[in-house]
C-alpha atoms as a PDB file:
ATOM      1  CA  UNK A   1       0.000   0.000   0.000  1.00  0.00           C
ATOM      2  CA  UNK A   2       1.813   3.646  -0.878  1.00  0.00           C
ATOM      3  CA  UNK A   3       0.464   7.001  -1.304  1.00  0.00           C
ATOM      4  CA  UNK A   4       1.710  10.436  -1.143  1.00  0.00           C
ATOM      5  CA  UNK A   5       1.274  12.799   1.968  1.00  0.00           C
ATOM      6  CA  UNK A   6      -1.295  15.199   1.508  1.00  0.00           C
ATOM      7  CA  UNK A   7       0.875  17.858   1.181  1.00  0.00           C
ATOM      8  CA  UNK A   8       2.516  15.860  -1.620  1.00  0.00           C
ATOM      9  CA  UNK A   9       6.003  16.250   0.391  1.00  0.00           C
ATOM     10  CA  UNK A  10       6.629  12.403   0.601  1.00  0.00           C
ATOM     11  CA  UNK A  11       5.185   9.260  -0.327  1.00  0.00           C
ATOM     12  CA  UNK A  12       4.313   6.653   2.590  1.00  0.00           C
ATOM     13  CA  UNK A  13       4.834   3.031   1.031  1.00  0.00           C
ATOM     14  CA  UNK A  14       3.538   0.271   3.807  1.00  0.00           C
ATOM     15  CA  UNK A  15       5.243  -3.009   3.390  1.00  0.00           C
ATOM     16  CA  UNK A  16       5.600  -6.181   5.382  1.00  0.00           C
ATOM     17  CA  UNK A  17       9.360  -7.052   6.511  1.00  0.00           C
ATOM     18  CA  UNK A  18      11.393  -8.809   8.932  1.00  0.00           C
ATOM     19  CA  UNK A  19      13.969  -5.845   9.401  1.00  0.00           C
ATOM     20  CA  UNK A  20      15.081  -2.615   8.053  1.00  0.00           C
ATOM     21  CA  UNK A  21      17.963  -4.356   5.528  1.00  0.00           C
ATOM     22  CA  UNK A  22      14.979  -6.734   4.353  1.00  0.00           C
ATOM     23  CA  UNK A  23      13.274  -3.423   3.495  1.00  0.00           C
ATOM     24  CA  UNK A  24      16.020  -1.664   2.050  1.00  0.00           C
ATOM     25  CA  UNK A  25      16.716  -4.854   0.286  1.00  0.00           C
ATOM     26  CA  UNK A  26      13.314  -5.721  -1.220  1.00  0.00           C
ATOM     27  CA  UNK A  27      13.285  -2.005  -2.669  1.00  0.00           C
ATOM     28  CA  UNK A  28      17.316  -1.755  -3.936  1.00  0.00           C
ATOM     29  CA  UNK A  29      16.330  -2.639  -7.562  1.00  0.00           C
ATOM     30  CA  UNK A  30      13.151  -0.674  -7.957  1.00  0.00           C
ATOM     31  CA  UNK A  31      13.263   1.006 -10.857  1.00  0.00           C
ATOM     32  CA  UNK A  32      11.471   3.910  -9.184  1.00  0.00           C
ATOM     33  CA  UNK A  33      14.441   4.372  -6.714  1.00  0.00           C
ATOM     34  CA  UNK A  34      16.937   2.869  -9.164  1.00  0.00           C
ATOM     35  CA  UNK A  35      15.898   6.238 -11.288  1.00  0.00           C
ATOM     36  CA  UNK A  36      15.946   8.835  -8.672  1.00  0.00           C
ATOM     37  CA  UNK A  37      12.081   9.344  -8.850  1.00  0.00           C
ATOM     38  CA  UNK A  38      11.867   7.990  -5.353  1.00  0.00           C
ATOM     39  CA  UNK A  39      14.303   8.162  -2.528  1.00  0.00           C
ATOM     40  CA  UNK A  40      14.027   5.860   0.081  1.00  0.00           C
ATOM     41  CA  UNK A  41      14.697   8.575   3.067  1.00  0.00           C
ATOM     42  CA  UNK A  42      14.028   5.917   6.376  1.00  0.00           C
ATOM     43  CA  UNK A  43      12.400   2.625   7.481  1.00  0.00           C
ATOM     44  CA  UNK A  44       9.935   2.859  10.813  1.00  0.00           C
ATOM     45  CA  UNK A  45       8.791   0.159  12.226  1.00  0.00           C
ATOM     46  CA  UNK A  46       5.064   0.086  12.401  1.00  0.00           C
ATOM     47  CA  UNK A  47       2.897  -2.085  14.945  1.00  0.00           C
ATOM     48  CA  UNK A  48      -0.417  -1.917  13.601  1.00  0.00           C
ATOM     49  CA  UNK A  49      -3.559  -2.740  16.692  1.00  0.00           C
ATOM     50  CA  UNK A  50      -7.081  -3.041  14.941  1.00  0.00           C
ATOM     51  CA  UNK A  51     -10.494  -2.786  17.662  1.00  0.00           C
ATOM     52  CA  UNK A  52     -11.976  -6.362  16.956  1.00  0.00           C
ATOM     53  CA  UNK A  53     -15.335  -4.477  16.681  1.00  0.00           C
ATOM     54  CA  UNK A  54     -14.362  -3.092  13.258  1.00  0.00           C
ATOM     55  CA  UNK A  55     -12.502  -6.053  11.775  1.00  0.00           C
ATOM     56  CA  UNK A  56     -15.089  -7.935   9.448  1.00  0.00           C
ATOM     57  CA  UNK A  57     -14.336 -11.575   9.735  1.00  0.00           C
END
């Protein structure tokens, strides 16, 4: 899942990993970043909690 800001500053891409190299690894020969169109700035780690009342099953 990716998307720009909404000030169009910066593009959030959402991916599942196992570590920070396994993320800078799976995106290393995208052409996107390979070109210069994207820049991967920085990897967070995101811990994502969903209320069990609004997860449809």
């Amino acid at each position: 899942m990716c998307g720009p800001l909404t000030d169009a500053s910066k593009t959030l891409v959402v991916a599942l990993g196992k570590s920070e190299s396994s993320m800078r690894n799976l995106f290393k020969d995208d052409p996107f970043i390979k070109n210069g169109v994207l820049i991967l700035s920085h990897v967070d780690e995101w811990e994502l909690h969903l209320n069990p009342e609004h997860v449809e099953e």
